[in-house]
C-alpha atoms as a PDB file:
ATOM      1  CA  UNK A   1     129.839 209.116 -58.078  1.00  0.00           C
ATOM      2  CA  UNK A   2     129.973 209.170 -54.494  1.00  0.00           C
ATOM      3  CA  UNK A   3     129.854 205.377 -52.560  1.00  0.00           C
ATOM      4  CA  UNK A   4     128.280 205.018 -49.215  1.00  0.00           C
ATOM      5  CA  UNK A   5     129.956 202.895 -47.039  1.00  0.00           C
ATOM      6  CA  UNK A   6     127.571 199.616 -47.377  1.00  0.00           C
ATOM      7  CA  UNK A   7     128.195 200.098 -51.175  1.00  0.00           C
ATOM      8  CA  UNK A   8     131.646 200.195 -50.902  1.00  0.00           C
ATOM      9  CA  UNK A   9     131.535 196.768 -48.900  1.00  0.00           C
ATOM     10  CA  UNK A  10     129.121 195.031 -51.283  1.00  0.00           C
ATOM     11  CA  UNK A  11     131.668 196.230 -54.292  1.00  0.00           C
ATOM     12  CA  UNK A  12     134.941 194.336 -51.987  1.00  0.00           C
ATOM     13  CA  UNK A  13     132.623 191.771 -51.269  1.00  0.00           C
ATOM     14  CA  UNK A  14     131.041 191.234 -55.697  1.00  0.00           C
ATOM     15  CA  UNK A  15     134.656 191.586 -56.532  1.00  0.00           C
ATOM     16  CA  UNK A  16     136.255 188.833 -53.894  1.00  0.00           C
ATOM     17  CA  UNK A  17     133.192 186.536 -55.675  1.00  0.00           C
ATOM     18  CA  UNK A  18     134.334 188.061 -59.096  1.00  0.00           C
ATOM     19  CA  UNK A  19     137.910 185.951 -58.274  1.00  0.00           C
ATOM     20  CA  UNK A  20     136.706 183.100 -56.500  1.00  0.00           C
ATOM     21  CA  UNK A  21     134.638 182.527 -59.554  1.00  0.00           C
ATOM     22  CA  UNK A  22     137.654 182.925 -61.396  1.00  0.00           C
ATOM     23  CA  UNK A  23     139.730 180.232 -59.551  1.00  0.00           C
ATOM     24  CA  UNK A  24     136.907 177.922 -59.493  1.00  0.00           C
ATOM     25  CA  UNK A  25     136.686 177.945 -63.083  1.00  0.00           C
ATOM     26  CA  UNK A  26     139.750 177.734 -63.986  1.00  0.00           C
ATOM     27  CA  UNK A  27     140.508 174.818 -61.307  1.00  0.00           C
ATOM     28  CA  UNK A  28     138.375 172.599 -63.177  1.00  0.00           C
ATOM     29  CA  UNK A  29     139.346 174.011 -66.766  1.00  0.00           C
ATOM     30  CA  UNK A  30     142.793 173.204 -66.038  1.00  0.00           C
ATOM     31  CA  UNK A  31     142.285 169.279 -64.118  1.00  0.00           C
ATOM     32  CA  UNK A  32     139.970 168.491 -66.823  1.00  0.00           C
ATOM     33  CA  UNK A  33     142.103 169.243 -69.753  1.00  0.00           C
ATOM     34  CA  UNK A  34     145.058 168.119 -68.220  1.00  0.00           C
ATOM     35  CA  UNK A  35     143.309 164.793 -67.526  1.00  0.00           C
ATOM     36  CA  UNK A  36     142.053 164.984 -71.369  1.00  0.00           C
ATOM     37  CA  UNK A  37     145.264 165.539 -72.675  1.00  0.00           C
ATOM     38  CA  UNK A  38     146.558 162.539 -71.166  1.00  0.00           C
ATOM     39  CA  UNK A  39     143.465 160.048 -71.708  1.00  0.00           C
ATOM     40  CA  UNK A  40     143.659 161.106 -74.914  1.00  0.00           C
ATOM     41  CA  UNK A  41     147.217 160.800 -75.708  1.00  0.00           C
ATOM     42  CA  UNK A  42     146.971 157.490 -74.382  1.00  0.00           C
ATOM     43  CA  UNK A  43     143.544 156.562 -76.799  1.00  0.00           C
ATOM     44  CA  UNK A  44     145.498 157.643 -79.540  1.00  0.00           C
ATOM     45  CA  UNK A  45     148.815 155.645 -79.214  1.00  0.00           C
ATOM     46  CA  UNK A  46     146.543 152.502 -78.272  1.00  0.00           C
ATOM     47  CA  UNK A  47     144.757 153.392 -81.516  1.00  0.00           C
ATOM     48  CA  UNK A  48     148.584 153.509 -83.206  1.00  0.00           C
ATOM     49  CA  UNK A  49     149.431 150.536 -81.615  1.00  0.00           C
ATOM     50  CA  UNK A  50     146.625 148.540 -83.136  1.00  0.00           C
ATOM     51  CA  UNK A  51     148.341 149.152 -86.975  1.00  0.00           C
ATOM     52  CA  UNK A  52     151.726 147.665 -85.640  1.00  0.00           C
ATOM     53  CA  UNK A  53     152.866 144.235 -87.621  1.00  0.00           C
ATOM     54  CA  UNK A  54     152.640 142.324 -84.072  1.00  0.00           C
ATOM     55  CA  UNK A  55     149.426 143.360 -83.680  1.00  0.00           C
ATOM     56  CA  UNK A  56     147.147 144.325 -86.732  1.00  0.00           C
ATOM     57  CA  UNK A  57     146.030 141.155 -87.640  1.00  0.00           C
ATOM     58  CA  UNK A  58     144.905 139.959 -84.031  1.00  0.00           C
ATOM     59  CA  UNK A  59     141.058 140.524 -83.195  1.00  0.00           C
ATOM     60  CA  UNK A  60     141.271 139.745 -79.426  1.00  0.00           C
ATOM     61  CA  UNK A  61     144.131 142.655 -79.189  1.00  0.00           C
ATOM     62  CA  UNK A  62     142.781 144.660 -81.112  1.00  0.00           C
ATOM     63  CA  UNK A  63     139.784 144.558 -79.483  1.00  0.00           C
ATOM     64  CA  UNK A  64     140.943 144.688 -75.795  1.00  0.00           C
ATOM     65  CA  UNK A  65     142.859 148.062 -76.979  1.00  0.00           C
ATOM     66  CA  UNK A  66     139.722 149.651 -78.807  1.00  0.00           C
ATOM     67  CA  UNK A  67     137.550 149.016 -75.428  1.00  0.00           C
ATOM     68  CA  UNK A  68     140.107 150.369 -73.208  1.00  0.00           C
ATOM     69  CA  UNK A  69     140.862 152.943 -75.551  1.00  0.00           C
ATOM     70  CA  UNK A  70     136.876 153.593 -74.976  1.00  0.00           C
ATOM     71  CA  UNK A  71     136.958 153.677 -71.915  1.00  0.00           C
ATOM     72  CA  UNK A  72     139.299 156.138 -71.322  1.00  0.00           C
ATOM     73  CA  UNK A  73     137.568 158.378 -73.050  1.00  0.00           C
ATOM     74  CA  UNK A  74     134.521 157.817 -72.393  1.00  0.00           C
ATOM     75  CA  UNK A  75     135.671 158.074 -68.225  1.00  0.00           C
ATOM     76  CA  UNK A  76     137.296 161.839 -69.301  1.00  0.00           C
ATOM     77  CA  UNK A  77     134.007 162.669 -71.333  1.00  0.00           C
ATOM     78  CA  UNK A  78     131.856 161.416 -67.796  1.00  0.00           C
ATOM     79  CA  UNK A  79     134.846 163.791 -65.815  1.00  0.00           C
ATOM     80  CA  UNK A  80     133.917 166.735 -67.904  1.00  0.00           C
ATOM     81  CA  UNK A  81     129.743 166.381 -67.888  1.00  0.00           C
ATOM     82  CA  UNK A  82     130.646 166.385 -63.980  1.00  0.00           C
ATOM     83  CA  UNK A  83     132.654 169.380 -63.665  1.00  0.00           C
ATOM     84  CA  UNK A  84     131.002 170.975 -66.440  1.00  0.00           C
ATOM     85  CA  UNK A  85     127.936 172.519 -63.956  1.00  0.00           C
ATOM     86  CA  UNK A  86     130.787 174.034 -61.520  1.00  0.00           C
ATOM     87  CA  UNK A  87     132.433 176.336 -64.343  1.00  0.00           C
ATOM     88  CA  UNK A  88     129.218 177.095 -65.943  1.00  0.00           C
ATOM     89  CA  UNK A  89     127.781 177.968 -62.454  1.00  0.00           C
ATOM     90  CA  UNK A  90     130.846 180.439 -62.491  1.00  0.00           C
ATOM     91  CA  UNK A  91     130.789 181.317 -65.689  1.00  0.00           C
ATOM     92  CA  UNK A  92     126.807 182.180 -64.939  1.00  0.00           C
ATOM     93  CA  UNK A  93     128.051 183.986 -61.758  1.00  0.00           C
ATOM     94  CA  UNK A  94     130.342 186.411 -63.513  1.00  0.00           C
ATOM     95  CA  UNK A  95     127.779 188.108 -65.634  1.00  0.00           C
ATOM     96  CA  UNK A  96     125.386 188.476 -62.429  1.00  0.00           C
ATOM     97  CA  UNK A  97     128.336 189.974 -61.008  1.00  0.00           C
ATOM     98  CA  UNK A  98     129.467 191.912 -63.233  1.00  0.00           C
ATOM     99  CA  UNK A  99     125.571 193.155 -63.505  1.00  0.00           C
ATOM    100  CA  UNK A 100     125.218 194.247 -59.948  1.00  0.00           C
ATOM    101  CA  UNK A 101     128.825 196.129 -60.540  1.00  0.00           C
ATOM    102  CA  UNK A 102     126.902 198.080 -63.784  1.00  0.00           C
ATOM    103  CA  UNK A 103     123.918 198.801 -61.811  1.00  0.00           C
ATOM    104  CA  UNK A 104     126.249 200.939 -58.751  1.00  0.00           C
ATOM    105  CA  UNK A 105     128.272 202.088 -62.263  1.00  0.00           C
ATOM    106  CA  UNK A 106     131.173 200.367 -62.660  1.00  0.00           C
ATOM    107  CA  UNK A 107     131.855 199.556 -66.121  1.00  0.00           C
ATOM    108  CA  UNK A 108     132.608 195.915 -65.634  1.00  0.00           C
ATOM    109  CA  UNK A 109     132.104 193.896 -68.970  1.00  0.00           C
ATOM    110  CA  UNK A 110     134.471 191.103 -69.556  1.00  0.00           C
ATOM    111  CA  UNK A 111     132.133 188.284 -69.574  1.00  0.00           C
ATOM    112  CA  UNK A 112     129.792 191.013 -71.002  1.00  0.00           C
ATOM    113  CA  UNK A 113     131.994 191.254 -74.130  1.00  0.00           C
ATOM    114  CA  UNK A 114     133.457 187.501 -74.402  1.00  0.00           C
ATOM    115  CA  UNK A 115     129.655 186.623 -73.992  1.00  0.00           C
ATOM    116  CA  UNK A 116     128.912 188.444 -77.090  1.00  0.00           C
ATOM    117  CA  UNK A 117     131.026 186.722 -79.357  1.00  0.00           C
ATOM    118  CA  UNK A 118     129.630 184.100 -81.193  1.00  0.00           C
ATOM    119  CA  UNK A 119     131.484 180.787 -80.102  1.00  0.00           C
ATOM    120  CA  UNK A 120     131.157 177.078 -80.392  1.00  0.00           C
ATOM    121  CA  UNK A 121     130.486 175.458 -76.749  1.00  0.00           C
ATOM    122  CA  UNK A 122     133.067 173.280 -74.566  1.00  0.00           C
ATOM    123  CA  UNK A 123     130.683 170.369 -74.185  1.00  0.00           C
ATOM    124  CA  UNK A 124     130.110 170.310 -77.859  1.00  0.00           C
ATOM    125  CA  UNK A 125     134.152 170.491 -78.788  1.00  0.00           C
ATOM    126  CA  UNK A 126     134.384 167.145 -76.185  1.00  0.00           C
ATOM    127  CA  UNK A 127     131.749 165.540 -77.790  1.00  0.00           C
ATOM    128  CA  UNK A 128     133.096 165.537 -81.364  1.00  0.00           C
ATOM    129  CA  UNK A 129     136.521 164.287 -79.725  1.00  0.00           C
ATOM    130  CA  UNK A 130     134.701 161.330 -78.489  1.00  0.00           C
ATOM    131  CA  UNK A 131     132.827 161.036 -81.902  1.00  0.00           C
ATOM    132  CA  UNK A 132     136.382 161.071 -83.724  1.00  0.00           C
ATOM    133  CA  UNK A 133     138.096 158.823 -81.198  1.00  0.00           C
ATOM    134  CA  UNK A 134     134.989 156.279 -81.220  1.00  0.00           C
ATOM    135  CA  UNK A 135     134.669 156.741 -84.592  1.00  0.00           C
ATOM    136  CA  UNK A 136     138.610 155.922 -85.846  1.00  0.00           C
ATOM    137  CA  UNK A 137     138.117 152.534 -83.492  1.00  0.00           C
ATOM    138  CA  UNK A 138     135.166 151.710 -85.425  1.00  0.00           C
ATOM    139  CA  UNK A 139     136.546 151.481 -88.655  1.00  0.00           C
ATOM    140  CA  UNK A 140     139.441 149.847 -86.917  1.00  0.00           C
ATOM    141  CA  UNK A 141     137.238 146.623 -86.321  1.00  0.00           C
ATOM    142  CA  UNK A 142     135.317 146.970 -89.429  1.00  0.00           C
ATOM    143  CA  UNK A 143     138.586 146.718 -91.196  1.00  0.00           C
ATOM    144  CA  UNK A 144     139.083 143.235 -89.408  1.00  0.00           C
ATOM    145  CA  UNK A 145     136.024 141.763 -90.854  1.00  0.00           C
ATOM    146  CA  UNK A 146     134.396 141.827 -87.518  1.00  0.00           C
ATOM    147  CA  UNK A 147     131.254 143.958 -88.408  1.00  0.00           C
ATOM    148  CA  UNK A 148     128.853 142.183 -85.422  1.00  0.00           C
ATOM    149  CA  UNK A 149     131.375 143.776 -82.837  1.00  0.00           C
ATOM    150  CA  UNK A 150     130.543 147.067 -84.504  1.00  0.00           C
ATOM    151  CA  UNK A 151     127.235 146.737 -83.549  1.00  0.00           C
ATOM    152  CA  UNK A 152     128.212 146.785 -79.645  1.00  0.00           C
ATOM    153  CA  UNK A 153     130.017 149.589 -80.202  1.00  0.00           C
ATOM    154  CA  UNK A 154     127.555 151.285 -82.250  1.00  0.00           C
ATOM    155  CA  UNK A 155     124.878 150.598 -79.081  1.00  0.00           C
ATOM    156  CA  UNK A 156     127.599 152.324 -76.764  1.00  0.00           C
ATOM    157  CA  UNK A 157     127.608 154.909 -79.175  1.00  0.00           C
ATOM    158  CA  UNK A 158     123.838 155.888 -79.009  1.00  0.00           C
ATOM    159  CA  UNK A 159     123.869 155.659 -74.725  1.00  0.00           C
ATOM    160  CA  UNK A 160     126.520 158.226 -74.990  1.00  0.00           C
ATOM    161  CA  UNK A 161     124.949 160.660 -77.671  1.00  0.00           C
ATOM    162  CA  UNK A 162     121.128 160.265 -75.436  1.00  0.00           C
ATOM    163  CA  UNK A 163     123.768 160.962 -72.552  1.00  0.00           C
ATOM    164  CA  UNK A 164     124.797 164.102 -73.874  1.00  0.00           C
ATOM    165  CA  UNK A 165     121.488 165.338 -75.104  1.00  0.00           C
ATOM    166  CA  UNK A 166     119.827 164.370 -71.496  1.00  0.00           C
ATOM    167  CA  UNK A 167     122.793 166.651 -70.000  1.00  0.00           C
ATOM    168  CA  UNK A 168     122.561 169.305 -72.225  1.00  0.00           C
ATOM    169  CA  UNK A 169     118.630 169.614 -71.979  1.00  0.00           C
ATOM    170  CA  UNK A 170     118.588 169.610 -68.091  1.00  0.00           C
ATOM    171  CA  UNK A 171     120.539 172.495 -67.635  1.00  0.00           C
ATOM    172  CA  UNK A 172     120.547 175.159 -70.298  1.00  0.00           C
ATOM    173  CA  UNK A 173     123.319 177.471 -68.741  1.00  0.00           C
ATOM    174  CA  UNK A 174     123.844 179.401 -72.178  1.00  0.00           C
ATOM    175  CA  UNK A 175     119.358 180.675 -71.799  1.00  0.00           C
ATOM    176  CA  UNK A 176     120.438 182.200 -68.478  1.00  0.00           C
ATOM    177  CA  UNK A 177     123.163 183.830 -69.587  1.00  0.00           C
ATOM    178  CA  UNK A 178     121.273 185.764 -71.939  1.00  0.00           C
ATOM    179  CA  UNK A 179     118.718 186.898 -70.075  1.00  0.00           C
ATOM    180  CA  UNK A 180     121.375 188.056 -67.521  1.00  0.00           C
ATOM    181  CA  UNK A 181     123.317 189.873 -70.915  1.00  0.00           C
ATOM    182  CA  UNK A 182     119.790 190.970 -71.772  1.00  0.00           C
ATOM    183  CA  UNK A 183     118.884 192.497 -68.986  1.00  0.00           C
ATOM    184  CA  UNK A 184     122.349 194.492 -69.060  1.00  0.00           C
ATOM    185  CA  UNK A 185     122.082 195.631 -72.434  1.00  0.00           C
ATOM    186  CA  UNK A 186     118.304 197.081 -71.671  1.00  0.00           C
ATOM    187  CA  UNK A 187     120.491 198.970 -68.523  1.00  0.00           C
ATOM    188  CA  UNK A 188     122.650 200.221 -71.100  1.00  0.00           C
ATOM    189  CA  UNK A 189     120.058 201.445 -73.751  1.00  0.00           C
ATOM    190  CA  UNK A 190     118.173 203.169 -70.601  1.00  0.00           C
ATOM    191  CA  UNK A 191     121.474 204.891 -69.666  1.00  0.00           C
ATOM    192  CA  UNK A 192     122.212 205.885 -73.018  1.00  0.00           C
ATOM    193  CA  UNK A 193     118.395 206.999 -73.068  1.00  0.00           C
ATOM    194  CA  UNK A 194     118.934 209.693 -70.234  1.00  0.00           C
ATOM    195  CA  UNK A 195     122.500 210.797 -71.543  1.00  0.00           C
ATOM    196  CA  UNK A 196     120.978 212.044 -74.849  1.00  0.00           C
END
């Protein structure tokens, strides 16, 4: 297939996108697992701490290390709903991409194929971390005898989980993606269509 020249600069100028999405994603990928790992490693040994013979038996440390504990998680999970809309916005970018590059026929399908495998979500993965976390601090207390503290937690708890829902109702990234894999696969059965 022949290109004219305007086609030839709209493929340079999809594919400069394609890696700019790339590097966008993976920016934020990396700097908010790398600031997971850390938070997290740091939530954990707190949580370690809290078993220690100096410690254990103290409610007021124990206490102050569960809510900073907490908090550090909770600030990565609130660092990850943030960034979260940039890499979906490139993942959502790819498959348009990638789209446009099918309809001039280039056979472009990476996000095409990784789309089609069934796969549990990022913000779901984060979630349950936070659930674990939150949860393992919870029993902490509870095994102090202080079960109205738990309650405090428990109301933290529930603003985080309506948090999450809100988020993941106000932008459904994954029904976009399909209708952009969708519309793809319909190219595809057409092409296949005209070849037989």
């Amino acid at each position: 297939m022949k290109l004219t020249d305007r086609q030839k600069k709209n493929v340079d100028v999809l594919l400069a996108e394609y890696q700019a999405c790339h590097r966008n994603r993976n920016h934020y990928d990396s700097v908010r697992w790398t600031i997971g790992s850390i938070f997290i490693a740091i939530s954990l040994t707190l949580f370690g701490i809290s078993f220690m013979k100096e410690v254990r038996a103290s409610f007021i440390e124990v206490n102050l290390m569960a809510i900073f504990s907490i908090l550090l998680v909770l600030i990565w999970y609130a660092y990850n709903q943030h960034v979260n809309p940039y890499v979906m916005a490139s993942i959502k970018r790819f498959h348009k991409i990638e789209l446009e590059l099918y309809k001039i026929g280039f056979d472009v399908e990476l996000h095409f194929s990784i789309a089609g495998i069934r796969q549990r979500r990022g913000i779901h993965v984060t979630f349950c971390l936070f659930l674990v976390i939150f949860g393992a601090w919870v029993l902490r207390i509870l095994l102090l005898g202080m079960h109205v503290v738990v309650l405090g937690y428990l109301v933290v708890m529930i603003l985080v989980l309506v948090a999450h829902v809100g988020t993941l109702n106000a932008t459904n990234w994954g029904n976009e993606i399909k209708k952009i894999r969708q519309e793809r696969i319909s190219l595809m059965e057409k092409r296949r269509k005209i070849k037989t």
